[in-house]
Protein backbone atom coordinates (compact mmCIF):
# COMPACT_ATOMS: atom_id res chain seq x y z
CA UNK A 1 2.00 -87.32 2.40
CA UNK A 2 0.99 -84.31 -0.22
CA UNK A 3 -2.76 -85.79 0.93
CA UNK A 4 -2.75 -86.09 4.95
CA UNK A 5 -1.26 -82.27 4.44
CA UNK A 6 -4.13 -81.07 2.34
CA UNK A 7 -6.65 -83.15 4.36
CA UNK A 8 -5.81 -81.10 7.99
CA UNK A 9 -5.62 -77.86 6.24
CA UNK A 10 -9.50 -78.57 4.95
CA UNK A 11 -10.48 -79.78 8.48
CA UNK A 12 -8.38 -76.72 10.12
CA UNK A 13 -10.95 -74.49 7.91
CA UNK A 14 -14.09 -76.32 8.75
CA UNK A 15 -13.36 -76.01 12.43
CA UNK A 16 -12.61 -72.50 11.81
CA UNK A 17 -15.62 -72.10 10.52
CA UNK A 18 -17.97 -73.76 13.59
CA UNK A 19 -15.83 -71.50 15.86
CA UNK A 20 -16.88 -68.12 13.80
CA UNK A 21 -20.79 -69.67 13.82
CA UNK A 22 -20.76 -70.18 17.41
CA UNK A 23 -19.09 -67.11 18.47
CA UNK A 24 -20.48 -64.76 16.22
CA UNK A 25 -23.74 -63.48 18.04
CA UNK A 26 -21.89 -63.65 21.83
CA UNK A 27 -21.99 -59.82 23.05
CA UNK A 28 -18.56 -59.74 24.83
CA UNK A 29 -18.61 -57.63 27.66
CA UNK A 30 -15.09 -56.20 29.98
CA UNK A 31 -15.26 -56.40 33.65
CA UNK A 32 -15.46 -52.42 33.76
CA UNK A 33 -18.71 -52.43 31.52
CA UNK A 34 -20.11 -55.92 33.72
CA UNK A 35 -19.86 -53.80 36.79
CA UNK A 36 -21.74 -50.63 35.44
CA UNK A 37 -24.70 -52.78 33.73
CA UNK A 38 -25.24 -54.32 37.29
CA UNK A 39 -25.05 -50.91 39.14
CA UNK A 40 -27.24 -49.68 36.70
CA UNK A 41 -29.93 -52.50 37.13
CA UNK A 42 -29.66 -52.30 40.81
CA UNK A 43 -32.57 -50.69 42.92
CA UNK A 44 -31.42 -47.80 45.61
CA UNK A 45 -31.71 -48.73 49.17
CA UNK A 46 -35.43 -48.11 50.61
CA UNK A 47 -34.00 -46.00 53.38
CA UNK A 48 -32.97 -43.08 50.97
CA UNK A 49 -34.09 -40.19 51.81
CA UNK A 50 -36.50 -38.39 48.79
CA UNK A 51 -34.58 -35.34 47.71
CA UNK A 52 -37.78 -33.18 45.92
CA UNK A 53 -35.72 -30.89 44.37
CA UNK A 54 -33.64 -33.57 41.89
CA UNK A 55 -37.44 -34.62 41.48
CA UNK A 56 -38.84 -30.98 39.89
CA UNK A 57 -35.57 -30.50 38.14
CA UNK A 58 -35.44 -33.82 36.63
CA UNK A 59 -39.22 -32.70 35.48
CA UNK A 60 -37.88 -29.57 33.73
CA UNK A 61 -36.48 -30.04 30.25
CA UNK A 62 -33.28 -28.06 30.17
CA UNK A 63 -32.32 -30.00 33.46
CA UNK A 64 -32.84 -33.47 32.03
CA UNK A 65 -29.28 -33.86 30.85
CA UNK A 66 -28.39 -33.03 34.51
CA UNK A 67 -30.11 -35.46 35.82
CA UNK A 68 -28.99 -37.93 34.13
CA UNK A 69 -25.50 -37.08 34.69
CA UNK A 70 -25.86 -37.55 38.28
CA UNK A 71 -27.85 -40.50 38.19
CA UNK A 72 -25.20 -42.45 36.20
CA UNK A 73 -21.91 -41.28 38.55
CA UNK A 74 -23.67 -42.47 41.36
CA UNK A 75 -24.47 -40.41 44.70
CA UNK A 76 -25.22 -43.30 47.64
CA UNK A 77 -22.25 -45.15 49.67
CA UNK A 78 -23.74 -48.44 51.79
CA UNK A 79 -21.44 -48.84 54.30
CA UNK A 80 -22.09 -49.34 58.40
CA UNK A 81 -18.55 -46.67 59.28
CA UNK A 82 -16.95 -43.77 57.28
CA UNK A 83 -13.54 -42.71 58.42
CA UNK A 84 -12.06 -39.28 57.77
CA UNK A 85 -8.23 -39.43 57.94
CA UNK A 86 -5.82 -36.35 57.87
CA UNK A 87 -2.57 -36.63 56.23
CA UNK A 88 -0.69 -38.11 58.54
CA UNK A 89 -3.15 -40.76 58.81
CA UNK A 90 -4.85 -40.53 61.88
CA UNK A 91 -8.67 -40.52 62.38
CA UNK A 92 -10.14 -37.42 62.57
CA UNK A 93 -14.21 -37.60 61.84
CA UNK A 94 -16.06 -41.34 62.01
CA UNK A 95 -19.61 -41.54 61.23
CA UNK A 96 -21.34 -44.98 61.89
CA UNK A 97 -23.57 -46.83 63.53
CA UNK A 98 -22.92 -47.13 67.74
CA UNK A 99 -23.37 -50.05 69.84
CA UNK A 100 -27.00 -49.98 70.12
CA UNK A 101 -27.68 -49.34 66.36
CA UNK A 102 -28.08 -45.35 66.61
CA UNK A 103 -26.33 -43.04 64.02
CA UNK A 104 -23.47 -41.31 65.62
CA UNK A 105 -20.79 -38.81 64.50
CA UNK A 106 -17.42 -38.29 66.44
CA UNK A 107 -15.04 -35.99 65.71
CA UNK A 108 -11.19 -36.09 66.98
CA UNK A 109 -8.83 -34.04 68.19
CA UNK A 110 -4.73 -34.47 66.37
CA UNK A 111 -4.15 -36.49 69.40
CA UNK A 112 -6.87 -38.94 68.61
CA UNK A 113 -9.24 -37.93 71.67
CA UNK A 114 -13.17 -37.57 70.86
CA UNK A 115 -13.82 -34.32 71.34
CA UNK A 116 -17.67 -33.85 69.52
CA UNK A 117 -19.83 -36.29 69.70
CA UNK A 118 -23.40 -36.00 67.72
CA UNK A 119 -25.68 -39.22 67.85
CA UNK A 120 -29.43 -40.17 68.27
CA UNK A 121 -30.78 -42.49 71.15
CA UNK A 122 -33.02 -45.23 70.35
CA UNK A 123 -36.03 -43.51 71.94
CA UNK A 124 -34.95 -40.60 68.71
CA UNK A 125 -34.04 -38.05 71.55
CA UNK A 126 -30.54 -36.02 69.87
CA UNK A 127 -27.99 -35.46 71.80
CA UNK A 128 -24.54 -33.64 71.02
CA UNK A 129 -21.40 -33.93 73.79
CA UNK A 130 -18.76 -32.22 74.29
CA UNK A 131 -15.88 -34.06 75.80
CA UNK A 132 -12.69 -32.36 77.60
CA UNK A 133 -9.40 -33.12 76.50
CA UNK A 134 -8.81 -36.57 77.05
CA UNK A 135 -12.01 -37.03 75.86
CA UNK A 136 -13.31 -39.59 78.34
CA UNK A 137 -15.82 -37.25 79.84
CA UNK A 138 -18.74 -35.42 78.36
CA UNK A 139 -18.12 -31.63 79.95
CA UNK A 140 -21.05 -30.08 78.15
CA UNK A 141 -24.12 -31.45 76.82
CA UNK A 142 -27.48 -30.42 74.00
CA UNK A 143 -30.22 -32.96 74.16
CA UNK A 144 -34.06 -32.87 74.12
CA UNK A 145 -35.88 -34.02 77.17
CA UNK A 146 -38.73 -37.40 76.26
CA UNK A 147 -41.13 -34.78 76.25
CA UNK A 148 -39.82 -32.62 73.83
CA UNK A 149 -38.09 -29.61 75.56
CA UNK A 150 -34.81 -28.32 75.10
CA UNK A 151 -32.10 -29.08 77.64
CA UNK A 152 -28.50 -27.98 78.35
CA UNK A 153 -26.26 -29.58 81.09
CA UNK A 154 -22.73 -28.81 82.43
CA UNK A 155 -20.68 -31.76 84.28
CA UNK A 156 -17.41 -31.68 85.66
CA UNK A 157 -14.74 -34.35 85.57
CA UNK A 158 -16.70 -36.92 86.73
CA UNK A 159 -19.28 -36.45 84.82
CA UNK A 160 -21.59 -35.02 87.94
CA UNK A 161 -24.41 -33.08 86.15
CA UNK A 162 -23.23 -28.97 88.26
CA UNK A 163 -25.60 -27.18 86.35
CA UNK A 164 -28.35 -27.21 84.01
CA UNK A 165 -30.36 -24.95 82.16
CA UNK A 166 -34.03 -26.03 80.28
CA UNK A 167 -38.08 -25.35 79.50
CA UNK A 168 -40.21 -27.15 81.87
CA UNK A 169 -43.52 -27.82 82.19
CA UNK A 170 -45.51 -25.33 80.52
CA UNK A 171 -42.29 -23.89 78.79
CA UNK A 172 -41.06 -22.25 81.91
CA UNK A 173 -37.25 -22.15 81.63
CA UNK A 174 -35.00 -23.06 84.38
CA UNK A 175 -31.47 -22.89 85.85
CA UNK A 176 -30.67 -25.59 88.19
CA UNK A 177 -27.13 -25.36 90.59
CA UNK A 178 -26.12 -28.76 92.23
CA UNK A 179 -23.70 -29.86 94.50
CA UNK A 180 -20.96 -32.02 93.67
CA UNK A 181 -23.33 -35.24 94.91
CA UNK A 182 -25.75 -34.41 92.33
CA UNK A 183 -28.51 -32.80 93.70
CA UNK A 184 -29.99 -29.49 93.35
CA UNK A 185 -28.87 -26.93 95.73
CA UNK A 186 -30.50 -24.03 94.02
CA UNK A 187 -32.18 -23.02 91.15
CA UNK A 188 -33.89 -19.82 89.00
CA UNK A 189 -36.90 -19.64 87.15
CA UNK A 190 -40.15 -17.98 85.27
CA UNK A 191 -43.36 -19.77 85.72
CA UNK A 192 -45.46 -19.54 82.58
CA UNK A 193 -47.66 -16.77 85.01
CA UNK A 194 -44.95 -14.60 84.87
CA UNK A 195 -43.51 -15.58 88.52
CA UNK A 196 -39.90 -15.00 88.94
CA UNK A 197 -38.23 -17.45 91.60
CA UNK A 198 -35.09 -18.42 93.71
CA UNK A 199 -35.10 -21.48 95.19
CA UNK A 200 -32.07 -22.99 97.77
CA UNK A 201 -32.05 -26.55 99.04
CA UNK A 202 -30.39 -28.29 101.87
CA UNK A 203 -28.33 -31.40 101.24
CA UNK A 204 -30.68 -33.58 100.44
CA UNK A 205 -32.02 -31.82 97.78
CA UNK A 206 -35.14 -30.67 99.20
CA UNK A 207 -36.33 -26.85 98.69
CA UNK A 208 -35.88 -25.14 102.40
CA UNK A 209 -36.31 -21.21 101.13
CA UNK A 210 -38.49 -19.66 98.42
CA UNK A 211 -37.86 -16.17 97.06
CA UNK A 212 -40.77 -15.10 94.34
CA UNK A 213 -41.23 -11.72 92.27
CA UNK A 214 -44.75 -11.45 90.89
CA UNK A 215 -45.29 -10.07 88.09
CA UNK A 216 -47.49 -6.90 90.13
CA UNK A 217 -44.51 -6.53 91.61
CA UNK A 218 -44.95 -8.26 95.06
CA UNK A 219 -42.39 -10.29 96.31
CA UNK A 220 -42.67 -12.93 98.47
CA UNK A 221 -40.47 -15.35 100.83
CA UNK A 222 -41.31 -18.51 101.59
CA UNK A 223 -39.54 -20.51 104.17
CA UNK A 224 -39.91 -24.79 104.18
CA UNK A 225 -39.45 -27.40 106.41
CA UNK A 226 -37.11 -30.16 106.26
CA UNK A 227 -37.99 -32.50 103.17
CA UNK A 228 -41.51 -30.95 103.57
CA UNK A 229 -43.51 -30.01 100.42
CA UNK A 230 -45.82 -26.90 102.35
CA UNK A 231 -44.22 -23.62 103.63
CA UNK A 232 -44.49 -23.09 107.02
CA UNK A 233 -43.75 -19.29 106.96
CA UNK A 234 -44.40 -16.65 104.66
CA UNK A 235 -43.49 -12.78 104.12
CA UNK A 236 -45.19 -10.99 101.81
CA UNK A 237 -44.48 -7.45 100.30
CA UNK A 238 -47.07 -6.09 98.69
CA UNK A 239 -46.65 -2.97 96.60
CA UNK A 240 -49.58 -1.27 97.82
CA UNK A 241 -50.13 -2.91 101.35
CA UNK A 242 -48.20 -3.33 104.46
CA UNK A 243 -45.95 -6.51 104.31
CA UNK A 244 -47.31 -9.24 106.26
CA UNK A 245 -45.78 -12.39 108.12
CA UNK A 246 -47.85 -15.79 108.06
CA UNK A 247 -46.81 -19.31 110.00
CA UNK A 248 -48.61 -22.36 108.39
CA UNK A 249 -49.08 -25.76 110.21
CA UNK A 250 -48.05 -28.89 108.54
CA UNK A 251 -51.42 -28.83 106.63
CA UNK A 252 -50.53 -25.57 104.83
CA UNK A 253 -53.24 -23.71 107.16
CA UNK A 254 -52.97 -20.50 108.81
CA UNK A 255 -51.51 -20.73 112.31
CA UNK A 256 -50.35 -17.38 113.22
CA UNK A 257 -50.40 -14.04 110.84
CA UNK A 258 -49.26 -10.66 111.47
CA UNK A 259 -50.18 -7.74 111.21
């Protein structure tokens, strides 16, 4: 008995032993310190933007430790939506990707109701809205035209573009008035000459009358046909001459002219 006793405790301290040899060299690692090796082996997205200035500071010595610091907490969230929540809990800001894969940032009212919307189209034209207070409808809008100009439009309820204000070609600006179809029942603007001009459509949105300041000083009515591109009469007030009337044919030429 006194020997089966004495023989497990020498086989309890040779296993013992094996354990210790096996175990000694194994680095044991806690899931906090698992999770920081891996985030610091792991390569920043490719889409990052390049911030130059942690660059040139992380260059200079007495900003090194700084550096550092920042690189280690961590700056980037991966995520496809951010919500912003006040403190009762409702939505307030959410940034995210929209339905056809452009950034977009919407900010809420307390009710809930989009009120600001920012977002980028796929062709990279901006655009920021802003909705009325249900926040179904887009009552002002910022955007840039394809061809790069900048352009302003106001809607109404149902989201009818009333009025719009932009640079067109040749950076001329230009206020356009429309009816509550849609099209343009009048409009004011500079031609890159220096031409100030009135314009006032019929119905069907075709220019019928033509009021122009030159920069000389003459002004100038102009008087259109129905869905006709040419004038067809003209008065002219010269500063220095005696005004003149002139009809046009449908060629643009010189029917009648007086005095």
């Amino acid at each position: 008995m006194t020997l089966d006793r004495y023989a497990k405790i020498v086989l309890t301290f040779i296993a013992a032993c094996l354990f210790w040899i096996c175990v000694r060299d194994v680095h044991w690692t806690s899931p906090a310190q698992a999770q920081n090796e891996v985030d610091a082996q792991r390569q920043p997205p490719t889409s990052e933007p390049r911030d130059a200035s942690d660059d040139t500071a992380a260059a200079r010595p007495e900003h090194a430790g700084e550096s550092e610091t920042r690189a280690a907490a961590g700056r980037t969230i991966v995520a496809r939506e951010l919500i912003l929540i006040d403190k009762a809990g409702r939505p307030r800001a959410i940034f995210g990707m929209a339905d056809d894969e452009a950034p977009q940032l919407v900010l809420a009212d307390q009710a809930g109701n989009f009120r600001l919307v920012l977002d980028i189209a796929e062709d990279g034209v901006p655009l920021i809205q802003l909705r009325d207070r249900d926040g179904m409808s887009a009552r002002l809008a910022a955007s840039m035209l394809p061809r790069g100009s900048p352009y302003i439009g106001l809607y109404d309820s149902r989201g009818v573009t009333r009025a719009a204000i932009g640079l067109g070609a040749g950076e001329a600006p230009g206020f356009a008035f429309s009816h509550v179809d849609g099209r343009t029942r009048a409009g004011i603007s500079v031609t890159p000459d220096g031409l100030a001009r009135l314009t006032i459509g019929d119905d069907a949105g075709h220019t019928r009358i033509g009021l122009g300041l030159h920069p000389d000083g003459a002004a100038r009515l102009d008087v259109y046909g129905a869905g006709e591109r040419v004038n067809r009469a003209s008065l002219a007030a010269p500063i220095d001459a005696t005004p003149s009337l002139t009809l046009f044919d449908t060629d643009g030429h010189t029917a009648w002219t007086a005095p």
